[in-house]
C-alpha atoms as a PDB file:
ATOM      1  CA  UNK A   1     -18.334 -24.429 -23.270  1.00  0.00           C
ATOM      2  CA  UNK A   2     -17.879 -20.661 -23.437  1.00  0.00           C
ATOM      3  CA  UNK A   3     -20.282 -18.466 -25.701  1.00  0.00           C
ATOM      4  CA  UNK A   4     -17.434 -17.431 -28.181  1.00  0.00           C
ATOM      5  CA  UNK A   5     -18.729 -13.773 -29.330  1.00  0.00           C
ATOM      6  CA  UNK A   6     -16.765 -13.943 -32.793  1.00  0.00           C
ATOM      7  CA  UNK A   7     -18.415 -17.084 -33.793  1.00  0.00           C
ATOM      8  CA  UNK A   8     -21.372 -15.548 -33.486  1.00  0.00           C
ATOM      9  CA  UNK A   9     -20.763 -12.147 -35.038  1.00  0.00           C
ATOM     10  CA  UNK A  10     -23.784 -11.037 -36.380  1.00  0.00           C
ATOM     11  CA  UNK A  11     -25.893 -12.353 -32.924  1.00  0.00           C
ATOM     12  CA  UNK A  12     -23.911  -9.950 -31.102  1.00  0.00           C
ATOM     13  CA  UNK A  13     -24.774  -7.131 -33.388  1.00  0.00           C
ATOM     14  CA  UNK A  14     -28.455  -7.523 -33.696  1.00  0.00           C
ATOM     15  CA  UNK A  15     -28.043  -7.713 -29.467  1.00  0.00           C
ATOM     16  CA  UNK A  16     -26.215  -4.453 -29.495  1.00  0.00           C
ATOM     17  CA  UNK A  17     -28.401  -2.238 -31.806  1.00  0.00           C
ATOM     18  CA  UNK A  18     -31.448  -3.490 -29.839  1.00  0.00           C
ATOM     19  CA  UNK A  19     -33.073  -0.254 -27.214  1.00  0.00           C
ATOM     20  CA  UNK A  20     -33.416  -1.608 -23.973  1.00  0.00           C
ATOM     21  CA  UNK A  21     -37.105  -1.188 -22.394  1.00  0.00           C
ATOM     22  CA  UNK A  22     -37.453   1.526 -20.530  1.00  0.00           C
ATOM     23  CA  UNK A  23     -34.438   3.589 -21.795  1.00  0.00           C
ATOM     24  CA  UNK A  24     -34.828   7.363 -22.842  1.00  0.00           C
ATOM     25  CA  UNK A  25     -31.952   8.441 -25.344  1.00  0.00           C
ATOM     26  CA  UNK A  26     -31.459  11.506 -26.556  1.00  0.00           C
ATOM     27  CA  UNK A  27     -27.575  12.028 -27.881  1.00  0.00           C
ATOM     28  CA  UNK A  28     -26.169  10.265 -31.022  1.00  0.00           C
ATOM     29  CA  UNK A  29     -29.077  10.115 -33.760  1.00  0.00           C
ATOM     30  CA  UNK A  30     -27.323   7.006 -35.391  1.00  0.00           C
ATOM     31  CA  UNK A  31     -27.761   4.859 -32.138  1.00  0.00           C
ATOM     32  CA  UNK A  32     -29.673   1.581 -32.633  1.00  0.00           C
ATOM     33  CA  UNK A  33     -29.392   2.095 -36.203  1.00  0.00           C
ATOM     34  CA  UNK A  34     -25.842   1.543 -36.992  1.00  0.00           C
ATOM     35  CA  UNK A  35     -24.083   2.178 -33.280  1.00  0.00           C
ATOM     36  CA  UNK A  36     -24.751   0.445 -30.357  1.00  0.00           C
ATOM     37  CA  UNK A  37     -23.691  -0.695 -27.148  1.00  0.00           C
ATOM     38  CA  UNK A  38     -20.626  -3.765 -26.736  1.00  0.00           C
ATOM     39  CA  UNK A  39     -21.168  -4.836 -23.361  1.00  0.00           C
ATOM     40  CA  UNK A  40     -18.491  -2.635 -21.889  1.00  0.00           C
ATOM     41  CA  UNK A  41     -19.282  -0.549 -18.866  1.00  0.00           C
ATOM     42  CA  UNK A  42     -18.257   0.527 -15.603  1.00  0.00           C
ATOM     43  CA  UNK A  43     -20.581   2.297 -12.837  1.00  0.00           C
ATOM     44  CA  UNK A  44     -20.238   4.088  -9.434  1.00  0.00           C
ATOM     45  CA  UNK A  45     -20.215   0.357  -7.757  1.00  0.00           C
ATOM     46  CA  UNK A  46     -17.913  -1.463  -9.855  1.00  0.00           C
ATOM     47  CA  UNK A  47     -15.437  -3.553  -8.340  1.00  0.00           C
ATOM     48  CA  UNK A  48     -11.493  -2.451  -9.057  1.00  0.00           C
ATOM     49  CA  UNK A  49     -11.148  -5.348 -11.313  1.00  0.00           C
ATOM     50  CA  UNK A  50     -14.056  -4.243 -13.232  1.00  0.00           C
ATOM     51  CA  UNK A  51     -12.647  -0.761 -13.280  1.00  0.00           C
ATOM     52  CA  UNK A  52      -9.102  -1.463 -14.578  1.00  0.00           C
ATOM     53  CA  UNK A  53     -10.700  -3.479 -17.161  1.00  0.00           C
ATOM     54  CA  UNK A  54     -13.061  -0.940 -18.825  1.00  0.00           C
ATOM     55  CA  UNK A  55      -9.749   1.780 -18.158  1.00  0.00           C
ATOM     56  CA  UNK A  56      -7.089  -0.821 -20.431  1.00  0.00           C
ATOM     57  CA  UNK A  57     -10.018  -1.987 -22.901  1.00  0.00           C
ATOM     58  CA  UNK A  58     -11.959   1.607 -23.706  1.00  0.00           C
ATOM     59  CA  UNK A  59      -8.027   3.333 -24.144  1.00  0.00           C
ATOM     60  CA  UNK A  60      -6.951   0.595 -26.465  1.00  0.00           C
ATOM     61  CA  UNK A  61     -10.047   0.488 -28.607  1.00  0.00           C
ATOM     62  CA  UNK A  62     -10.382   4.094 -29.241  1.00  0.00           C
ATOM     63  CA  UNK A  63      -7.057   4.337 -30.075  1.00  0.00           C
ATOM     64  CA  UNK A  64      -6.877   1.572 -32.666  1.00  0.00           C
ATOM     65  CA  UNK A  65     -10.600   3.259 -33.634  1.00  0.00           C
ATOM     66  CA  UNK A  66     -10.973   6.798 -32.872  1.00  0.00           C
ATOM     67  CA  UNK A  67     -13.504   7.525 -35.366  1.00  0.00           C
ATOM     68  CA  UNK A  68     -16.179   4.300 -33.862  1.00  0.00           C
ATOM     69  CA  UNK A  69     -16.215   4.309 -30.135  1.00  0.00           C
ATOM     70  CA  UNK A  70     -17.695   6.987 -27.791  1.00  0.00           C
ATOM     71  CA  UNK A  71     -18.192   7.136 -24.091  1.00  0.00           C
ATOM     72  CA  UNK A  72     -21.421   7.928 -22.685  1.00  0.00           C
ATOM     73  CA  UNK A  73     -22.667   8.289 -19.080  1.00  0.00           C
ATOM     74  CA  UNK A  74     -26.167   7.250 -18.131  1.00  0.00           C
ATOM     75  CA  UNK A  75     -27.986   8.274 -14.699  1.00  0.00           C
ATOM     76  CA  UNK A  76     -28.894   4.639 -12.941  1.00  0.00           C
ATOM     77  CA  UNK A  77     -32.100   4.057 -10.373  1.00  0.00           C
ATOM     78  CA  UNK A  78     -29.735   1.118  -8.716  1.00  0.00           C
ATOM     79  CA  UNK A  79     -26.225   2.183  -8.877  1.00  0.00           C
ATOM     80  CA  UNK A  80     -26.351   5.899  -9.473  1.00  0.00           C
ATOM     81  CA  UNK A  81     -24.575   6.241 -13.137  1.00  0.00           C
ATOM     82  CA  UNK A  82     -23.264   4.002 -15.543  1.00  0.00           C
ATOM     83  CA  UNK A  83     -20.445   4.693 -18.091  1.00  0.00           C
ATOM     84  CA  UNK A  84     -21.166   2.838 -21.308  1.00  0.00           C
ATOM     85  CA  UNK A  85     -18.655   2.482 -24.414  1.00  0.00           C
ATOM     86  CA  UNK A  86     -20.680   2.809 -27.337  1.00  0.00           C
ATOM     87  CA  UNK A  87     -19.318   1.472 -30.970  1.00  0.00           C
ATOM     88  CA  UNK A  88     -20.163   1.849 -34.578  1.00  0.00           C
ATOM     89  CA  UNK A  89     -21.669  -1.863 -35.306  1.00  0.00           C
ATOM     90  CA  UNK A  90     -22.616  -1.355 -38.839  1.00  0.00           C
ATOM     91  CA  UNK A  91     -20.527   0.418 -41.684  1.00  0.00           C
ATOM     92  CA  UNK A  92     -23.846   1.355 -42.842  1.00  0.00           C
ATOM     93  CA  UNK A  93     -27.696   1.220 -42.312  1.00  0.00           C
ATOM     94  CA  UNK A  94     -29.504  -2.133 -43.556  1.00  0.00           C
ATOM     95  CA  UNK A  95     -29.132  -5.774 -42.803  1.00  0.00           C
ATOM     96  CA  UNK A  96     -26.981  -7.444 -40.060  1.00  0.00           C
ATOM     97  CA  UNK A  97     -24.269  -9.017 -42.177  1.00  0.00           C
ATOM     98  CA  UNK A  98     -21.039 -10.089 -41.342  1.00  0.00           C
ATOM     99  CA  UNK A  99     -19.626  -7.829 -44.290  1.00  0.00           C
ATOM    100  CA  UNK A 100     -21.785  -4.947 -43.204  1.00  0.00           C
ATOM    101  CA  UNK A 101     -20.360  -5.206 -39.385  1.00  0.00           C
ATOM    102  CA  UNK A 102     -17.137  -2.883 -38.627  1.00  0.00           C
ATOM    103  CA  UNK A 103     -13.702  -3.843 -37.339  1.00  0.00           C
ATOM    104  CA  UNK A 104     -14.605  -1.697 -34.825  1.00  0.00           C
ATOM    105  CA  UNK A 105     -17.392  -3.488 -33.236  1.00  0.00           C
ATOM    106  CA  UNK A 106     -15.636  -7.240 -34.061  1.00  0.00           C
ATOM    107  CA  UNK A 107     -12.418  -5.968 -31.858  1.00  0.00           C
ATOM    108  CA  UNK A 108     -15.110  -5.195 -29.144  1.00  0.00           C
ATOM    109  CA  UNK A 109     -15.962  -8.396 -29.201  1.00  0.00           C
ATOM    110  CA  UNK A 110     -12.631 -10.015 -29.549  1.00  0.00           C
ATOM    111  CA  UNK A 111     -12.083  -8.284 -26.089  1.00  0.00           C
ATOM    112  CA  UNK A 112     -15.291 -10.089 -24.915  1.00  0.00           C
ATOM    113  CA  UNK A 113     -13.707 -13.458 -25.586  1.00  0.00           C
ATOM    114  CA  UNK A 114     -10.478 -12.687 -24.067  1.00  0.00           C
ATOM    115  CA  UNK A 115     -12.504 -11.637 -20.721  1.00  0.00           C
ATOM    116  CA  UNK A 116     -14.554 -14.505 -20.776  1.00  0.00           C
ATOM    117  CA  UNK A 117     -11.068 -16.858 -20.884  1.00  0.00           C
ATOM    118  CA  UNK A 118      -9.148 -14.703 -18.644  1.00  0.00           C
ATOM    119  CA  UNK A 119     -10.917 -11.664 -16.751  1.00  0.00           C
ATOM    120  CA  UNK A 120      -8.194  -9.522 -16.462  1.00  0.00           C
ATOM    121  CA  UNK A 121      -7.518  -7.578 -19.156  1.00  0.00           C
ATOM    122  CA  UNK A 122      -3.783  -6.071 -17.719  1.00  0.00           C
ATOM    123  CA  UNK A 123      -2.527  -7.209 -14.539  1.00  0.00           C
ATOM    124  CA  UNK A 124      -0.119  -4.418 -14.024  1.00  0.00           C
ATOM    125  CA  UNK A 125      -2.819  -1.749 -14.404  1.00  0.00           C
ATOM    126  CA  UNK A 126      -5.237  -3.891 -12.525  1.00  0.00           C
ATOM    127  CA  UNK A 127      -2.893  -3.843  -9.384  1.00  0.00           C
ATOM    128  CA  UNK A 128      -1.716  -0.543  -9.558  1.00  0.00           C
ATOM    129  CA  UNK A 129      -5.103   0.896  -9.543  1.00  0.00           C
ATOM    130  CA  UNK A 130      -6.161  -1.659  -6.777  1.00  0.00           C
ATOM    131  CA  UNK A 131      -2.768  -0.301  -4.899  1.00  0.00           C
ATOM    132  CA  UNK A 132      -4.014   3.504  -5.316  1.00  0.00           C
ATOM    133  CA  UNK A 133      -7.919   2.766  -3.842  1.00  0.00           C
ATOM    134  CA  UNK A 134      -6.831   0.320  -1.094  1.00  0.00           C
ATOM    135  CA  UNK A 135      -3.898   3.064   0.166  1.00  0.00           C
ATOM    136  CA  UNK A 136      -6.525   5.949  -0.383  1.00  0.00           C
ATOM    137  CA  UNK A 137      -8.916   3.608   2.128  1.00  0.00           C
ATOM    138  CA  UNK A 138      -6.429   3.622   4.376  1.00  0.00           C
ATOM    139  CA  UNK A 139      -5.202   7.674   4.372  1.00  0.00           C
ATOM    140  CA  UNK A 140      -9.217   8.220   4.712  1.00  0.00           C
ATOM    141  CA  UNK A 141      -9.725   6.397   8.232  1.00  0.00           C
ATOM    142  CA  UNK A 142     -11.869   7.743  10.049  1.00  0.00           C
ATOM    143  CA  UNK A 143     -10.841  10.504  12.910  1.00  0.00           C
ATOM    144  CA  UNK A 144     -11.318   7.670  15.744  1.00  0.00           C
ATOM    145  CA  UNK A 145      -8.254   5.984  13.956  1.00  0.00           C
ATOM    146  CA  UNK A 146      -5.755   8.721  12.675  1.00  0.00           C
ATOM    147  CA  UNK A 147      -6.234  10.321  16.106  1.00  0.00           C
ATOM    148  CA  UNK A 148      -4.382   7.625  17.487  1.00  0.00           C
ATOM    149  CA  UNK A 149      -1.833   6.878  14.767  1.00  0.00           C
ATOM    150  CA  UNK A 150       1.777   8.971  14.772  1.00  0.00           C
ATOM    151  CA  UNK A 151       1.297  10.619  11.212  1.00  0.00           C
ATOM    152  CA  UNK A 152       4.788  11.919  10.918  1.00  0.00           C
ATOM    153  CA  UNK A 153       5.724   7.755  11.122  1.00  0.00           C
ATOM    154  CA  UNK A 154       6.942   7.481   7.121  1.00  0.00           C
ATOM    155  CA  UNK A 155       5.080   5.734   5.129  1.00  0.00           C
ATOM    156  CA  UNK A 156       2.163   4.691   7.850  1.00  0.00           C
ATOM    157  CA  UNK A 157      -0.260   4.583   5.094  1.00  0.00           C
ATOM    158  CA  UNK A 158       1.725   1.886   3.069  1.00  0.00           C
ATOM    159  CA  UNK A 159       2.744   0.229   6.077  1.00  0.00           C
ATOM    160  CA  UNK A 160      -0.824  -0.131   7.540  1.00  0.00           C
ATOM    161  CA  UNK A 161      -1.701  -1.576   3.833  1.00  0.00           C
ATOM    162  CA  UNK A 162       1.442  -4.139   3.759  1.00  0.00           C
ATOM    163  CA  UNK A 163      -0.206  -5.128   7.239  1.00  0.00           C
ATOM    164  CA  UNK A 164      -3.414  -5.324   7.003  1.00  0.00           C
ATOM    165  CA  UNK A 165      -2.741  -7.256   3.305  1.00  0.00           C
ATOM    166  CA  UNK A 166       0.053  -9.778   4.231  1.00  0.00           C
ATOM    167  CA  UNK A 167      -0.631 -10.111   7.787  1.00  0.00           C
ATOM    168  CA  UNK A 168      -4.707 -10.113   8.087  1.00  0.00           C
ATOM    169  CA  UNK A 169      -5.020 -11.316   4.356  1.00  0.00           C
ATOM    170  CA  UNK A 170      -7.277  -8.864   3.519  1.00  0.00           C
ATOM    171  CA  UNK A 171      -8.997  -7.665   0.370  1.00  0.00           C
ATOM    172  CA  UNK A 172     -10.222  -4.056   0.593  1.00  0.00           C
ATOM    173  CA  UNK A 173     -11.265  -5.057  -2.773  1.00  0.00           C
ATOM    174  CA  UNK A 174     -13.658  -7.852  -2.319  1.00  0.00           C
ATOM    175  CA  UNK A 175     -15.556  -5.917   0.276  1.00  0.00           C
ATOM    176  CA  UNK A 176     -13.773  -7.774   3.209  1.00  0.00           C
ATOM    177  CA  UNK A 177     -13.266  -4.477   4.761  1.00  0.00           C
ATOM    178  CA  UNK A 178     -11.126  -4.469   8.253  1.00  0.00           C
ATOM    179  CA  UNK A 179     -12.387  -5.314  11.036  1.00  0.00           C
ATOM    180  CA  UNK A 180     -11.610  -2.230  13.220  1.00  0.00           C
ATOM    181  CA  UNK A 181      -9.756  -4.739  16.053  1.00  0.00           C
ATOM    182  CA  UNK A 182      -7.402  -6.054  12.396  1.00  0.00           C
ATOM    183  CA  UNK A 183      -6.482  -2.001  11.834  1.00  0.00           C
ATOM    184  CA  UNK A 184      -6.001  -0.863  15.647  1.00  0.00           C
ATOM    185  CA  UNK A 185      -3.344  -4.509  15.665  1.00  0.00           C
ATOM    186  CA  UNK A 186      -1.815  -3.309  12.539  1.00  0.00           C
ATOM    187  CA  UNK A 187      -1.255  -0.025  13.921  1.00  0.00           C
ATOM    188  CA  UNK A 188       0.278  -1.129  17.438  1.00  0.00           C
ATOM    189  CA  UNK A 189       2.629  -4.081  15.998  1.00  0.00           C
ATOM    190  CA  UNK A 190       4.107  -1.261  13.581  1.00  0.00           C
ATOM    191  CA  UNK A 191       4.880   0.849  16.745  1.00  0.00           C
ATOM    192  CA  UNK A 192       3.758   3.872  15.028  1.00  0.00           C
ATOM    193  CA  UNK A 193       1.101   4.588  17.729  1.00  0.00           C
ATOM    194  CA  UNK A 194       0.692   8.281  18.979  1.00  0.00           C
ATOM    195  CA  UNK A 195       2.213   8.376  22.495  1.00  0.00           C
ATOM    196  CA  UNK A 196       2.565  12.215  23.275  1.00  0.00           C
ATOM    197  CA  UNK A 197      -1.464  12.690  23.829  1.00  0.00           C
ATOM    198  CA  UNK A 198      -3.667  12.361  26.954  1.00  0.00           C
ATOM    199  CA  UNK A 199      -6.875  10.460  24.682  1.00  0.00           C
ATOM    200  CA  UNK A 200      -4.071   8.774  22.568  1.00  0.00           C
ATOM    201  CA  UNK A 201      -2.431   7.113  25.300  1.00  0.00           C
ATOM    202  CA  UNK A 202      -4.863   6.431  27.346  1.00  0.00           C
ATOM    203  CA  UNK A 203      -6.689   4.440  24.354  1.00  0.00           C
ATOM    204  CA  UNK A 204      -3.809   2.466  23.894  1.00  0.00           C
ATOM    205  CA  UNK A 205      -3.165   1.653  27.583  1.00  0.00           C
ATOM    206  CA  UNK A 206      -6.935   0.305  27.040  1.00  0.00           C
ATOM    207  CA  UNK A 207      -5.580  -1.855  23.819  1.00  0.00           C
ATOM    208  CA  UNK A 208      -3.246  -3.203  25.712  1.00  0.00           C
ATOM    209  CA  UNK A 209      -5.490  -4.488  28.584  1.00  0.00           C
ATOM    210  CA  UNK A 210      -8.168  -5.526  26.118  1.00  0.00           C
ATOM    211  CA  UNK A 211      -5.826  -7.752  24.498  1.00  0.00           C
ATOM    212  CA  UNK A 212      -3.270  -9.127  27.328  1.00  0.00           C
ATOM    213  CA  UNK A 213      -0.809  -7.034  26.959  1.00  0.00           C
ATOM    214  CA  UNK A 214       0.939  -5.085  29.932  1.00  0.00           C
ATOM    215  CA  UNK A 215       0.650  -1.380  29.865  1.00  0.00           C
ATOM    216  CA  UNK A 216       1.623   0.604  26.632  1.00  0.00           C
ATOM    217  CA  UNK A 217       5.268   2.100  28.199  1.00  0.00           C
ATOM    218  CA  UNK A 218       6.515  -1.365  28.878  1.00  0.00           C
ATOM    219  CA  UNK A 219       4.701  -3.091  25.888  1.00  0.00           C
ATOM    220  CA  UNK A 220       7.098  -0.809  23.586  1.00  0.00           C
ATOM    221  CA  UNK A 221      10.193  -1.271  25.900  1.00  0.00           C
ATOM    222  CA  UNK A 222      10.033  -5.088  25.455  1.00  0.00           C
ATOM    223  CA  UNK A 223       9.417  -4.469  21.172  1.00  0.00           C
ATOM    224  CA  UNK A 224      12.168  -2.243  21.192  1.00  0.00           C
ATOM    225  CA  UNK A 225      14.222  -4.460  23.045  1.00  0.00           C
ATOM    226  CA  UNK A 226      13.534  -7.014  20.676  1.00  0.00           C
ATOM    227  CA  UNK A 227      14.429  -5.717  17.896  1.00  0.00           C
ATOM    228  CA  UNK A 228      16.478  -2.065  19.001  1.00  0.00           C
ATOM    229  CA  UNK A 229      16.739  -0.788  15.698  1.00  0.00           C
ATOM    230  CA  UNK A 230      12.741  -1.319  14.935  1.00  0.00           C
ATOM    231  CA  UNK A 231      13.397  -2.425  10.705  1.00  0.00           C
ATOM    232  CA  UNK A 232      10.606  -4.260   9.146  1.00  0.00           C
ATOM    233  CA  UNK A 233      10.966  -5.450   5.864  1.00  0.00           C
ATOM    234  CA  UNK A 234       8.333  -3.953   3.854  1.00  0.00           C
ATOM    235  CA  UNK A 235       7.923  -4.935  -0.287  1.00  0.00           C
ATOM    236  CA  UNK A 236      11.589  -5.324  -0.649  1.00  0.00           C
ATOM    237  CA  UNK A 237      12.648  -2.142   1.456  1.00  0.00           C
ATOM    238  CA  UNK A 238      13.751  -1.829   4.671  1.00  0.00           C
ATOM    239  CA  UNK A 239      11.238   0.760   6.802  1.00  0.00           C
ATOM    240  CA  UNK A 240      12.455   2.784  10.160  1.00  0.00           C
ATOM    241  CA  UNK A 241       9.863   2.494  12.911  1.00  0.00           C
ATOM    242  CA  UNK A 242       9.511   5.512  14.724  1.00  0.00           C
END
């Protein structure tokens, strides 16, 4: 059975005025005496999904509660820095009592619940964000990549993606990075290989015999032949090979 955070209100409030070990504060004079933190964080290795959520969950709470939520950043041995939403717990200083525990701090914890039965807070902004990163993976490729690729193709960047994510099945996301054999394949089934360099063609006349293929010029005669008007379908849109 889930821990349901609302059943046990004042548990979670005693939790979150509590100092870790080890942890020098100096900013808000009121924290672990009436704020405190709510379990809602984000830090220089979190995972997309872990990012969207901490995006839609901090925006909606201080909206609704301006006045009780804060956003602190914290240097971190393990991951670098940590970005922490702190809340006011209690409406004032004393005992841990249900009545004495803020709206604030119980809509924190009504998010915690809706996490722990569904961990995506909003799927739109969830894939949109995961979208952005994976593309800006792919226009950052290294040198030994973009080199080779025709960058006045349009779209490559979203084309490579649509590739590498329907094709390969792959999920920048989850650390399953490319293999660099997945990207150069993506690359050369698009057609949108550079052909008017020495290095350039010459490492794709090596593709070719690495992986069965005859030699680039008549590789690309037969695709083109196949299919003269080079189209591919790509999210609903029709995309012009070059």
């Amino acid at each position: 059975m889930n821990f349901n955070y609302l059943d046990n209100i004042t548990r979670c409030a005693k939790d979150a005025l509590e100092k870790p070990q080890d942890f020098g504060y100096w900013g808000n004079e009121s924290m672990f005496i009436t704020w405190g933190f709510c379990g809602i964080d984000k830090n220089r290795d979190s995972k997309i999904l872990d990012q969207s959520n901490f995006e839609v969950i901090t925006r909606s709470l201080m909206r609704e509660f301006p006045n009780d939520f804060d956003i602190e950043r914290y240097n971190h041995w393990a991951v670098g820095w940590v970005e922490r939403l702190t809340v006011k717990v209690l409406k004032s200083p004393g005992e841990i009592t249900e009545e004495n525990i803020t709206e604030a701090f119980k809509k924190a914890m009504w998010w915690k619940d809706e996490l722990n039965d569904y961990p995506c807070a909003a799927e739109d902004h969830y894939e949109d964000l995961r979208y952005e990163n994976e593309l800006e993976f792919i226009q950052e490729l290294p040198k030994e990549f973009t080199e080779k690729i025709d960058l006045d193709a349009t779209d490559w960047a979203d084309r490579i993606l649509w590739e590498l994510r329907n094709v390969c099945e792959i999920d920048i996301d989850a650390d399953i990075y490319p293999k660099d054999s997945y990207i150069y394949q993506a690359i050369f089934d698009l057609n949108i290989i550079k052909k008017d360099e020495d290095d350039s063609y010459n490492s794709w006349n090596k593709f070719c015999e690495e992986n069965g293929y005859e030699d680039l010029i008549m590789t690309t005669e037969k695709m083109l032949q196949r299919n003269p008007n080079q189209l591919t379908l790509f999210g609903g849109k029709e995309w012009m090979n070059n």
